[in-house]
Protein backbone atom coordinates (compact mmCIF):
# COMPACT_ATOMS: atom_id res chain seq x y z
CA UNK A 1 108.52 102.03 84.79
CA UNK A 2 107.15 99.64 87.50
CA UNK A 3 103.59 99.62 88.65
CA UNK A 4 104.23 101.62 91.52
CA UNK A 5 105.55 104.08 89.44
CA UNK A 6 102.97 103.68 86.82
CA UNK A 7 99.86 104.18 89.54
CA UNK A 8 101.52 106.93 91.45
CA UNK A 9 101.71 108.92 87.70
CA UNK A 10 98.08 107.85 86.84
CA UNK A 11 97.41 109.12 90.28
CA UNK A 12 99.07 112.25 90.89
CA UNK A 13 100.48 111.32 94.37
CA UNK A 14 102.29 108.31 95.75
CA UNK A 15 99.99 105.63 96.32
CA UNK A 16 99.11 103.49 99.30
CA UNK A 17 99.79 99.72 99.51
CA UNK A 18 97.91 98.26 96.53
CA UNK A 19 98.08 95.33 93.73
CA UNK A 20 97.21 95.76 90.56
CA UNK A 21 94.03 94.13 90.04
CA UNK A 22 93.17 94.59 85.97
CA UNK A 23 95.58 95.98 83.25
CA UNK A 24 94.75 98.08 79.78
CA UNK A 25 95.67 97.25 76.61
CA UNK A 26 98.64 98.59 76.89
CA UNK A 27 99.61 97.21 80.22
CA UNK A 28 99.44 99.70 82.37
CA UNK A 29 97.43 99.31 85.79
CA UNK A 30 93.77 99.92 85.59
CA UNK A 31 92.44 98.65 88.32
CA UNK A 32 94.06 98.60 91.51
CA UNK A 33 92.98 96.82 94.91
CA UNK A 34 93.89 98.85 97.71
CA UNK A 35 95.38 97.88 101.49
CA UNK A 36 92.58 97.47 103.25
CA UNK A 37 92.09 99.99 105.83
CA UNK A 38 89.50 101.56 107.86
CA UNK A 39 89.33 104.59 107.06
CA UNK A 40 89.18 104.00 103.22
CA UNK A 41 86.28 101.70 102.75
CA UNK A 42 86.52 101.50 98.77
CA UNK A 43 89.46 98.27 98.26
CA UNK A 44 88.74 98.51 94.56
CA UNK A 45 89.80 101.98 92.23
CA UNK A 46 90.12 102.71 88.55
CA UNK A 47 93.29 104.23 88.04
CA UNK A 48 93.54 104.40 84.45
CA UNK A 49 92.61 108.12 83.66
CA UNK A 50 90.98 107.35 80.36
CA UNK A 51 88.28 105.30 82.12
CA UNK A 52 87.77 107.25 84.72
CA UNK A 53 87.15 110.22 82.56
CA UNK A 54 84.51 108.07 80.58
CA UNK A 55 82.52 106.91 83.86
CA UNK A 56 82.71 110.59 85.44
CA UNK A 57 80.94 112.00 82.53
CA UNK A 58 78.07 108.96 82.49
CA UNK A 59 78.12 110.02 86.50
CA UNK A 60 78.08 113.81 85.10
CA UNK A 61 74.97 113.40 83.05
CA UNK A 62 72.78 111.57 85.86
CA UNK A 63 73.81 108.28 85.30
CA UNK A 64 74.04 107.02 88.66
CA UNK A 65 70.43 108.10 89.15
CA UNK A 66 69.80 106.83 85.91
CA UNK A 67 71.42 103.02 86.69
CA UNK A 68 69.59 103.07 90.39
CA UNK A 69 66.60 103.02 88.41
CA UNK A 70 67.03 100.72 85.76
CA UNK A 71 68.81 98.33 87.36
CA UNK A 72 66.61 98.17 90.18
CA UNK A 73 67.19 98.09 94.15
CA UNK A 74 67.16 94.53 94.46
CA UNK A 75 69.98 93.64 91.88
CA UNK A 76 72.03 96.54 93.21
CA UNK A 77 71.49 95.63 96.85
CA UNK A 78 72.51 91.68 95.97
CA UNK A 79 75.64 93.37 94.75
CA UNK A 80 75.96 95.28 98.05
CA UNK A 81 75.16 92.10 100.01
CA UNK A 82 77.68 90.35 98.27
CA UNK A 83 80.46 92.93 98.52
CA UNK A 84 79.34 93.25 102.77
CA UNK A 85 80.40 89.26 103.00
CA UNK A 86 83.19 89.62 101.16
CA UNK A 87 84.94 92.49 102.57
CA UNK A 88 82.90 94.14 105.12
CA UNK A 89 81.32 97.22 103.91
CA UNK A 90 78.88 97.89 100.80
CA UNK A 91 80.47 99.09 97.59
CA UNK A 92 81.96 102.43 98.24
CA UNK A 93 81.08 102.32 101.65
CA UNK A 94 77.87 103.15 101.74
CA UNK A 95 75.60 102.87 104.83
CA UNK A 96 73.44 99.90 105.32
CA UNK A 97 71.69 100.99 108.28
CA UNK A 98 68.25 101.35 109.34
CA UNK A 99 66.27 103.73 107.42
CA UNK A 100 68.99 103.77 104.27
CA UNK A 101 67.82 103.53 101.30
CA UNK A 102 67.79 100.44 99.88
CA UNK A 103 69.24 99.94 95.94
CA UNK A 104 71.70 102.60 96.14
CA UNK A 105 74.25 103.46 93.49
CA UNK A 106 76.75 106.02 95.35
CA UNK A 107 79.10 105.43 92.45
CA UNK A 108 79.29 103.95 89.36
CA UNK A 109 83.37 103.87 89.03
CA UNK A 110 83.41 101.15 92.72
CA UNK A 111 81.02 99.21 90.78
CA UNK A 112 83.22 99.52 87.67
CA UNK A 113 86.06 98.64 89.29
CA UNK A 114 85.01 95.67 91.00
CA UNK A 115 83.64 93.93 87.32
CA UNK A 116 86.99 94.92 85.55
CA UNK A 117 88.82 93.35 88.85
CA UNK A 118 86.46 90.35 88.24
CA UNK A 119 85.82 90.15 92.32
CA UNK A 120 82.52 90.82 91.40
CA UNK A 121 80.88 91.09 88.42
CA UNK A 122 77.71 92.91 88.80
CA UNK A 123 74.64 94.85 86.99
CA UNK A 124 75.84 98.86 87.22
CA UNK A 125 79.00 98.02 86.15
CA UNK A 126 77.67 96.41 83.09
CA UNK A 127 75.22 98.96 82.62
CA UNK A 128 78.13 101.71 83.20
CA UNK A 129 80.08 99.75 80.49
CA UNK A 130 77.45 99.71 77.90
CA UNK A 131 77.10 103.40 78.08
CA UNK A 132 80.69 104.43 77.28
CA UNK A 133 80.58 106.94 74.16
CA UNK A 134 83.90 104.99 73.15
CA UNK A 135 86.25 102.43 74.67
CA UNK A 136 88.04 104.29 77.05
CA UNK A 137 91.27 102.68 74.77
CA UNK A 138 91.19 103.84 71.02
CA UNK A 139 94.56 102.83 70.20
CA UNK A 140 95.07 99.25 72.20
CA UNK A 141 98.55 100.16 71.99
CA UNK A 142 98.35 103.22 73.87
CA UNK A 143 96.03 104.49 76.92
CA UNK A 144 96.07 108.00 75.58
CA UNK A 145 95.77 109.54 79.56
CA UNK A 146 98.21 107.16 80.62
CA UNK A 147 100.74 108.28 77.92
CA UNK A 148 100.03 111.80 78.36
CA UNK A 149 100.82 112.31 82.19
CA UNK A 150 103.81 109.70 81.18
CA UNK A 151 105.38 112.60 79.22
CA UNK A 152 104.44 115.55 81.45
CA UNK A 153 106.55 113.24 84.57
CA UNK A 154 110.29 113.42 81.93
């Protein structure tokens, strides 16, 4: 199975234009940098469905709330400044206008995504990573989500 393959499984639908920007243990895509388009301001996604079932439920129990404050508005919006010069919008696209509010975590898997990618390590991904119950890879052999939508697809 190629990567296209592999991403448009992990998915659920064909992907756009991407490279893979991180691998798991097992060597499937994790971490994918998108095309960049207009319309779809987050370049950076998690693919692999065992990590992105751990960050949704630190997200699920208040966590980005949670990371906003610990962190703190100014590391998160050095982060955001950062990801502006680099590719022209704040992580996951959110606003920078007048009147937004400043230090905002929209979501923690962009951040995530952008560490593991290592474009740009930052603070809520780090934070996000210390808070997994359990690597998102028990068996480095096998990405258990991976390998389970791998044999629903024969």
């Amino acid at each position: 199975m190629n990567d296209r393959e592999a991403v448009a499984c992990q998915l659920g639908r064909e992907p756009a234009p991407f490279r893979v920007a991180d691998r798991c243990p097992a060597g499937f895509p994790s971490v994918i940098e998108n095309e960049r388009r207009r319309e779809m301001p987050t370049t950076f996604w998690i693919t692999c469905p065992s990590l992105q079932a751990a960050i949704s439920r630190i997200e699920a129990t208040g966590g980005v709330r949670a990371a906003q404050e610990e962190i703190g508005a100014e590391a998160v919006d050095a982060t955001h400044a950062e990801h502006l010069t680099r590719y022209g919008v704040r992580v996951a696209g959110v606003g920078g206008s007048e009147g937004e509010i400043v230090g905002r975590v929209k979501c923690l898997h962009a951040f995530t995504a952008l560490h593991l990618a290592g474009v740009l390590p930052n603070p809520v991904a780090e934070w996000t990573l210390a808070r997994l119950e359990e690597t998102p890879y028990p068996d480095p052999t096998r990405c258990s989500g991976c390998v389970e939508r791998l044999e629903q697809t024969k």
